[in-house]
C-alpha atoms as a PDB file:
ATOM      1  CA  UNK A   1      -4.944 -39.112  -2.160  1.00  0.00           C
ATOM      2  CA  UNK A   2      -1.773 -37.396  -2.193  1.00  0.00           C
ATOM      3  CA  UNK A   3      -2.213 -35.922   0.968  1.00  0.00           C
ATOM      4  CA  UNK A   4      -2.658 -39.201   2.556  1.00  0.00           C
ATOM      5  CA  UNK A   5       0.464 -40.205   0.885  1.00  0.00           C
ATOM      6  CA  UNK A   6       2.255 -37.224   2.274  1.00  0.00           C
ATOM      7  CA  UNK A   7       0.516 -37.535   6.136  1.00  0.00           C
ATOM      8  CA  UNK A   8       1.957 -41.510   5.890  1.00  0.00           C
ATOM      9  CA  UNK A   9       5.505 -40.296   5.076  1.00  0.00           C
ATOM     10  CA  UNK A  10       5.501 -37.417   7.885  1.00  0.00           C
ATOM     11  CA  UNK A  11       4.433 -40.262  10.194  1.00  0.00           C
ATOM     12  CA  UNK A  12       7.399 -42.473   9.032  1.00  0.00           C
ATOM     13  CA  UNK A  13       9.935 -39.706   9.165  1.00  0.00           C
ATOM     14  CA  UNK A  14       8.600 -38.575  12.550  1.00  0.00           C
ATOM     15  CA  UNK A  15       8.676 -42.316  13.966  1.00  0.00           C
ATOM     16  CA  UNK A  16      11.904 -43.014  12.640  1.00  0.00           C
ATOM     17  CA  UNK A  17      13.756 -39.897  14.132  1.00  0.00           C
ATOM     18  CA  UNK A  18      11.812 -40.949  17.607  1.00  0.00           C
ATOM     19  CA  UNK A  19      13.191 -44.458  17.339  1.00  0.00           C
ATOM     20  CA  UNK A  20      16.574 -43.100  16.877  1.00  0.00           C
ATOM     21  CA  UNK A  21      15.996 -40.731  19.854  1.00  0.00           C
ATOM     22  CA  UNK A  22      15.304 -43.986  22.163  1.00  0.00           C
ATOM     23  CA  UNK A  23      17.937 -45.884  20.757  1.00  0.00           C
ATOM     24  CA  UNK A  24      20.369 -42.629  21.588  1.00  0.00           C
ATOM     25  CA  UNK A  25      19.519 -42.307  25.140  1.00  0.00           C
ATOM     26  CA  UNK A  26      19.472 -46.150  25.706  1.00  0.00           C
ATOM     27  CA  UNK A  27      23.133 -45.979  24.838  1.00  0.00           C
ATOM     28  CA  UNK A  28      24.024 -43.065  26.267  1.00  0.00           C
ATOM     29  CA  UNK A  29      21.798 -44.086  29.735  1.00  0.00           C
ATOM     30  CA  UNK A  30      24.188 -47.995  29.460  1.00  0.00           C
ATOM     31  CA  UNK A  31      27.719 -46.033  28.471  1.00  0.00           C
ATOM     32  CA  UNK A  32      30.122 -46.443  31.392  1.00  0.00           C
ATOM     33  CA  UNK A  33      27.449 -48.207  33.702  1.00  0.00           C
ATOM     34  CA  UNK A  34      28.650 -50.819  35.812  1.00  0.00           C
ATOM     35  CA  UNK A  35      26.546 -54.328  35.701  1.00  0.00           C
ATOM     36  CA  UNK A  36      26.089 -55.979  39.310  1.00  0.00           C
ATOM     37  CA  UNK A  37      26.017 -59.978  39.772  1.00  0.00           C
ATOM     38  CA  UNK A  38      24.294 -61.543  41.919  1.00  0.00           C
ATOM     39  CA  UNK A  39      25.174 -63.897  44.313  1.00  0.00           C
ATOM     40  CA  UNK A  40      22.792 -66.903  43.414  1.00  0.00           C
ATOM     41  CA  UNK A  41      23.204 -67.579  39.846  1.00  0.00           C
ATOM     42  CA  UNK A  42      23.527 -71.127  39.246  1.00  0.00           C
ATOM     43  CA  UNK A  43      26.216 -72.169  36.683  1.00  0.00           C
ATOM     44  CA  UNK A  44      26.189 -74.869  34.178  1.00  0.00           C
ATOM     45  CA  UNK A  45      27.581 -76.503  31.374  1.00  0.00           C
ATOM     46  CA  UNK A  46      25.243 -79.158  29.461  1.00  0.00           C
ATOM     47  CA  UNK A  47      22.644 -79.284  32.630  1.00  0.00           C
ATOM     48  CA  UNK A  48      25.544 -80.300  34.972  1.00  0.00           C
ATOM     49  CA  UNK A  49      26.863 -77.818  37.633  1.00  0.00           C
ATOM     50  CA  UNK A  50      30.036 -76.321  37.021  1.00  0.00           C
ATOM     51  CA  UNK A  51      32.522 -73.786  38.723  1.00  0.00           C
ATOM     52  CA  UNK A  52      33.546 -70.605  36.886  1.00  0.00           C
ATOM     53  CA  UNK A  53      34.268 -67.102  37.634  1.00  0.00           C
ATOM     54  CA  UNK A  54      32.788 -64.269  35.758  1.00  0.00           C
ATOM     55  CA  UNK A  55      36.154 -62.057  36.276  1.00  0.00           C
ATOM     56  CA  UNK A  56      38.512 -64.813  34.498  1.00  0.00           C
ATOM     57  CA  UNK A  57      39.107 -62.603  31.549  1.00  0.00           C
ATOM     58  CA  UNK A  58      39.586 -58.910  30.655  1.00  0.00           C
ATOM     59  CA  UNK A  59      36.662 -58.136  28.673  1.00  0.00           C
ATOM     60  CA  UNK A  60      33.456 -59.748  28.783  1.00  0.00           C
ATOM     61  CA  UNK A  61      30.827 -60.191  26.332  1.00  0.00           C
ATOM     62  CA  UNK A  62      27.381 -60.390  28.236  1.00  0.00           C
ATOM     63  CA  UNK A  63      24.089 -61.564  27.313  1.00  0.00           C
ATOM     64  CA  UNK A  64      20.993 -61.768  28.834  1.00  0.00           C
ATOM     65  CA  UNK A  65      17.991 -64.234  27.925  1.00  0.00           C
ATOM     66  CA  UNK A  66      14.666 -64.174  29.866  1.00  0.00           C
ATOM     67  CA  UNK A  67      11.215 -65.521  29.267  1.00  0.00           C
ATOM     68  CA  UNK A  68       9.764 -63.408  26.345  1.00  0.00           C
ATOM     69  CA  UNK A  69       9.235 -64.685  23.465  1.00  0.00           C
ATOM     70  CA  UNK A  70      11.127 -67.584  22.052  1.00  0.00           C
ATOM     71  CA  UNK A  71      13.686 -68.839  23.903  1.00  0.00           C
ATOM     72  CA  UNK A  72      15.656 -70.444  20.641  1.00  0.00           C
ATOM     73  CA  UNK A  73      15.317 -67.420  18.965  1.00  0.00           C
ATOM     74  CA  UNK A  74      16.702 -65.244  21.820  1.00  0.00           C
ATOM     75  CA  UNK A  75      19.566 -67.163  22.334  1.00  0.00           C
ATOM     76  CA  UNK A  76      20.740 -67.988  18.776  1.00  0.00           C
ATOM     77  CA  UNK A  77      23.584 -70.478  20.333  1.00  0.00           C
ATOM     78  CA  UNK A  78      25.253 -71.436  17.173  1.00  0.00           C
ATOM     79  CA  UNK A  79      25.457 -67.926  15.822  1.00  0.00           C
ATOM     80  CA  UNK A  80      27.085 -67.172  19.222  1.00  0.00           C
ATOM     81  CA  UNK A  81      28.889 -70.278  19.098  1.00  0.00           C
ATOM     82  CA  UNK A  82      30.640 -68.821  15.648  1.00  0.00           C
ATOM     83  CA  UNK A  83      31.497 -65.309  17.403  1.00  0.00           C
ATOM     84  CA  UNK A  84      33.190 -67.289  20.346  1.00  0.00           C
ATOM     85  CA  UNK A  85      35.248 -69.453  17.854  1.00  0.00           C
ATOM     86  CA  UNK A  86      36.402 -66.127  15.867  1.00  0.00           C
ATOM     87  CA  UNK A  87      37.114 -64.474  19.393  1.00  0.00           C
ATOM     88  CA  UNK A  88      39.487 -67.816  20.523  1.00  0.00           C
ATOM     89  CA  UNK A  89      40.887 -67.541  17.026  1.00  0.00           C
ATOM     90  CA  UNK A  90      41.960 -64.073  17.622  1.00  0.00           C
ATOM     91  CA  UNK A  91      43.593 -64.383  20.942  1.00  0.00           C
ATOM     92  CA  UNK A  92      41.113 -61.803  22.533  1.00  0.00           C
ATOM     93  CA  UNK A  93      41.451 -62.045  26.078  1.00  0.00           C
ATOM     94  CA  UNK A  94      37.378 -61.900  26.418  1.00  0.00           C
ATOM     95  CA  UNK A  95      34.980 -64.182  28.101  1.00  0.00           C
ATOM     96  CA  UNK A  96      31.687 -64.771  26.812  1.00  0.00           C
ATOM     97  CA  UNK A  97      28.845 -64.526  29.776  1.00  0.00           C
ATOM     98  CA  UNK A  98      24.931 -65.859  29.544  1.00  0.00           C
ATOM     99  CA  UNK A  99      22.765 -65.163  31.988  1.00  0.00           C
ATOM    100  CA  UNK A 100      19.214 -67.081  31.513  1.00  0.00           C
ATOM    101  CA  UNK A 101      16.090 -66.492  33.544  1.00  0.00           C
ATOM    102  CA  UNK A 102      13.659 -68.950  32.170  1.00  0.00           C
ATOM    103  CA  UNK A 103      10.526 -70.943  33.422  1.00  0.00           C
ATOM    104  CA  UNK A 104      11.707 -74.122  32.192  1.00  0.00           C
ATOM    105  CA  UNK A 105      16.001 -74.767  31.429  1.00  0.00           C
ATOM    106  CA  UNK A 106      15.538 -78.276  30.099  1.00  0.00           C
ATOM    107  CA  UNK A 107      14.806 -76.701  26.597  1.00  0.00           C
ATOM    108  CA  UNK A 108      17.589 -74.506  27.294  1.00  0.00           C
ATOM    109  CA  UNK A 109      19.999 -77.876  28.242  1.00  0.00           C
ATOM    110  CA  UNK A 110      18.467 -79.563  24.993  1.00  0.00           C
ATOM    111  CA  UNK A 111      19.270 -76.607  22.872  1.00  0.00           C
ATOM    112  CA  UNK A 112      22.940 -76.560  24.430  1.00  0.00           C
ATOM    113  CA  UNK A 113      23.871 -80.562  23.647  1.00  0.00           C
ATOM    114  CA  UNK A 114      22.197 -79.853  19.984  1.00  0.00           C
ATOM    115  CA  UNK A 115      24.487 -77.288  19.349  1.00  0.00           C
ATOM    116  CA  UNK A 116      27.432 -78.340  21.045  1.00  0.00           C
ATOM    117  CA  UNK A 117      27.744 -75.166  23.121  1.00  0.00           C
ATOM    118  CA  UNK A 118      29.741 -75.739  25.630  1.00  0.00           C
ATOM    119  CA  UNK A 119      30.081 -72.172  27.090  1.00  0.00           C
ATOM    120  CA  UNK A 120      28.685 -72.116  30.945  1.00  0.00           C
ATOM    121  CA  UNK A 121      25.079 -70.659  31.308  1.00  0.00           C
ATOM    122  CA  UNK A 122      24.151 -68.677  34.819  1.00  0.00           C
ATOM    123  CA  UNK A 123      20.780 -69.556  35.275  1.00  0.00           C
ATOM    124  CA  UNK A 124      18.941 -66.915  36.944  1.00  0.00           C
ATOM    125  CA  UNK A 125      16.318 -69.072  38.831  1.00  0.00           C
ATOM    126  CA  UNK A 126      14.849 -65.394  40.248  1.00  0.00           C
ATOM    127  CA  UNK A 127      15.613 -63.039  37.898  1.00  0.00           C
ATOM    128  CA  UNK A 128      17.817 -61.143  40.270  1.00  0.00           C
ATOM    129  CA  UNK A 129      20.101 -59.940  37.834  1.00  0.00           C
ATOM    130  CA  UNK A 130      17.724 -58.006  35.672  1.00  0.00           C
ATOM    131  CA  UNK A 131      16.195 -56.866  39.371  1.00  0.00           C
ATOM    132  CA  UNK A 132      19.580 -55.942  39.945  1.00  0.00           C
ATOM    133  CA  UNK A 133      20.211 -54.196  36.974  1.00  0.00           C
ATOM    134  CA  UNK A 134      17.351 -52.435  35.855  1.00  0.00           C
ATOM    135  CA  UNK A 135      18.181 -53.973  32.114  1.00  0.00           C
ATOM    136  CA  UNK A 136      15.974 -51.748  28.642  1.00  0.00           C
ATOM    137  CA  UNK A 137      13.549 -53.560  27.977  1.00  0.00           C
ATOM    138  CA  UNK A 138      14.501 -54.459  24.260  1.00  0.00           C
ATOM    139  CA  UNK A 139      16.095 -57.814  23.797  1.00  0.00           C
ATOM    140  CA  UNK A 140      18.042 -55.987  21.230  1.00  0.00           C
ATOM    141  CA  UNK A 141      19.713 -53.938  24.114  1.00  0.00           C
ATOM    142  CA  UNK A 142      20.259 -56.676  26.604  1.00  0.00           C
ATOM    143  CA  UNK A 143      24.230 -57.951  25.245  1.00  0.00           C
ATOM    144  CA  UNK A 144      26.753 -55.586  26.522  1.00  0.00           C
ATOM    145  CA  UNK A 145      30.402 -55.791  25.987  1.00  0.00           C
ATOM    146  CA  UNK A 146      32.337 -55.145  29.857  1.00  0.00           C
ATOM    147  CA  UNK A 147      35.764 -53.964  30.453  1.00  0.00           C
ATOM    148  CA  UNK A 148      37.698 -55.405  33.593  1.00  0.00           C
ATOM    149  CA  UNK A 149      35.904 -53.647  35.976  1.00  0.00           C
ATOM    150  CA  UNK A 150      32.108 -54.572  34.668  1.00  0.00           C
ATOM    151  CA  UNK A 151      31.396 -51.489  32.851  1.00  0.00           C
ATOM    152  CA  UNK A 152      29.707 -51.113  29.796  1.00  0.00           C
ATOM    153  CA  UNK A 153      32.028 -49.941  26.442  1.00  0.00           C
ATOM    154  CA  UNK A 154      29.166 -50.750  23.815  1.00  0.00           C
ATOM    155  CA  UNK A 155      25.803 -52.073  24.295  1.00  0.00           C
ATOM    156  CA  UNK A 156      23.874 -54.055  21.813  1.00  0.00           C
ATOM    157  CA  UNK A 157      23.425 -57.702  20.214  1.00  0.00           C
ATOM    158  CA  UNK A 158      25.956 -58.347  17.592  1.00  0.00           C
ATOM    159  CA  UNK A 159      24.647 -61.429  16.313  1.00  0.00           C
ATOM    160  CA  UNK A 160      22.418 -60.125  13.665  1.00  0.00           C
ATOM    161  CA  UNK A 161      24.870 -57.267  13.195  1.00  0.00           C
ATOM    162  CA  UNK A 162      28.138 -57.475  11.229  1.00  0.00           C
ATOM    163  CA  UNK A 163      28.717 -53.535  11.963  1.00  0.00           C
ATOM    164  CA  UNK A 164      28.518 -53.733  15.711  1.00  0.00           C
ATOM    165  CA  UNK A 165      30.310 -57.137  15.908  1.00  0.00           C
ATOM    166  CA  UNK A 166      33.192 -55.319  13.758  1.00  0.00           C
ATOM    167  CA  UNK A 167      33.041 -52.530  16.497  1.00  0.00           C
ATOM    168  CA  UNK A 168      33.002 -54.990  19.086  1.00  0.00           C
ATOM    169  CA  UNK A 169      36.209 -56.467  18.087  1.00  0.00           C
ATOM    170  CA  UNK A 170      37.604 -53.185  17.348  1.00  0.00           C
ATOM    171  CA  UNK A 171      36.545 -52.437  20.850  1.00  0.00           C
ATOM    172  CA  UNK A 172      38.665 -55.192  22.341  1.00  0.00           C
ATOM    173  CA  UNK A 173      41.673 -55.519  20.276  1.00  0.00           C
ATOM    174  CA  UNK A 174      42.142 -51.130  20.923  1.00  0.00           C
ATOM    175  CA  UNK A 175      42.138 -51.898  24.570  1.00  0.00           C
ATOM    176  CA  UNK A 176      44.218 -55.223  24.343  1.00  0.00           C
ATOM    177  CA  UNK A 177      47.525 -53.295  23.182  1.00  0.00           C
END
């Protein structure tokens, strides 16, 4: 019995340091890569079309929803609704960017009125920007903070995350002095 205990724990120790291995060479793979926009993303505010430029502020704050698994959980629009507030709060010159490739964006409109979120979506109607992009498969490593000229400072979702949002704001306030 106690070697089965011991062969379990190897296994965990040995997963865990290959997890962090991926995780590593995700970031390192994403660090300093530029993210190209397509052309044809549709942009929207409540369901209704809207104009807006992606390069209105310095930094950006970019996330990326597609169809896997569930779309409310993905997008977590209140939680990001809170970040945004502490962001305006702070006077961070930063823009907050969601790209959505979904099969159906009336869930996506209801889940906007019922959290009052009114940040513009790009809806992704071909999933060119993940095309584009070649984005890690991991939902987890799909929200990338930009500088000015698109590329990627830190890579990761902050929303479940005090540590990296902390970093993320660290991020932007060292480069907004």
């Amino acid at each position: 019995m106690n070697n089965l205990y011991i062969l379990i724990f190897a296994f965990c120790i040995v997963s865990c340091s290959a997890k962090k291995e991926k995780i590593k060479n995700i970031v390192q793979t994403w660090q300093t890569k530029e993210i190209l926009f397509p052309n044809n993303l549709k942009v929207k505010v409540y369901g209704k079309d809207t104009i807006c430029s992606i390069d209105n502020k310095k930094y950006k704050i970019l996330n990326y929803i597609d169809t896997s698994g569930c779309t409310a959980c993905q997008l977590k629009l209140y939680e990001w609704k809170l970040l945004k507030d502490e962001v305006d709060s702070l006077k961070l010159n930063t823009d907050f960017i969601f790209i959505v490739y979904l099969q159906d964006y009336r869930e996506l409109e209801l889940m906007q009125c019922k959290n009052k979120f009114n940040v513009p979506l790009y809806y992704d109607l071909q999933d060119s920007f993940n095309k584009l992009n070649k984005l890690p498969q991991f939902q987890t490593f799909r929200t990338f903070l930009l500088d000015t000229n698109n590329r990627v400072l830190l890579i990761g979702n902050p929303i479940n995350n005090p540590k990296l949002w902390r970093l993320y704001k660290k991020e932007i306030s060292k480069w907004s002095k």
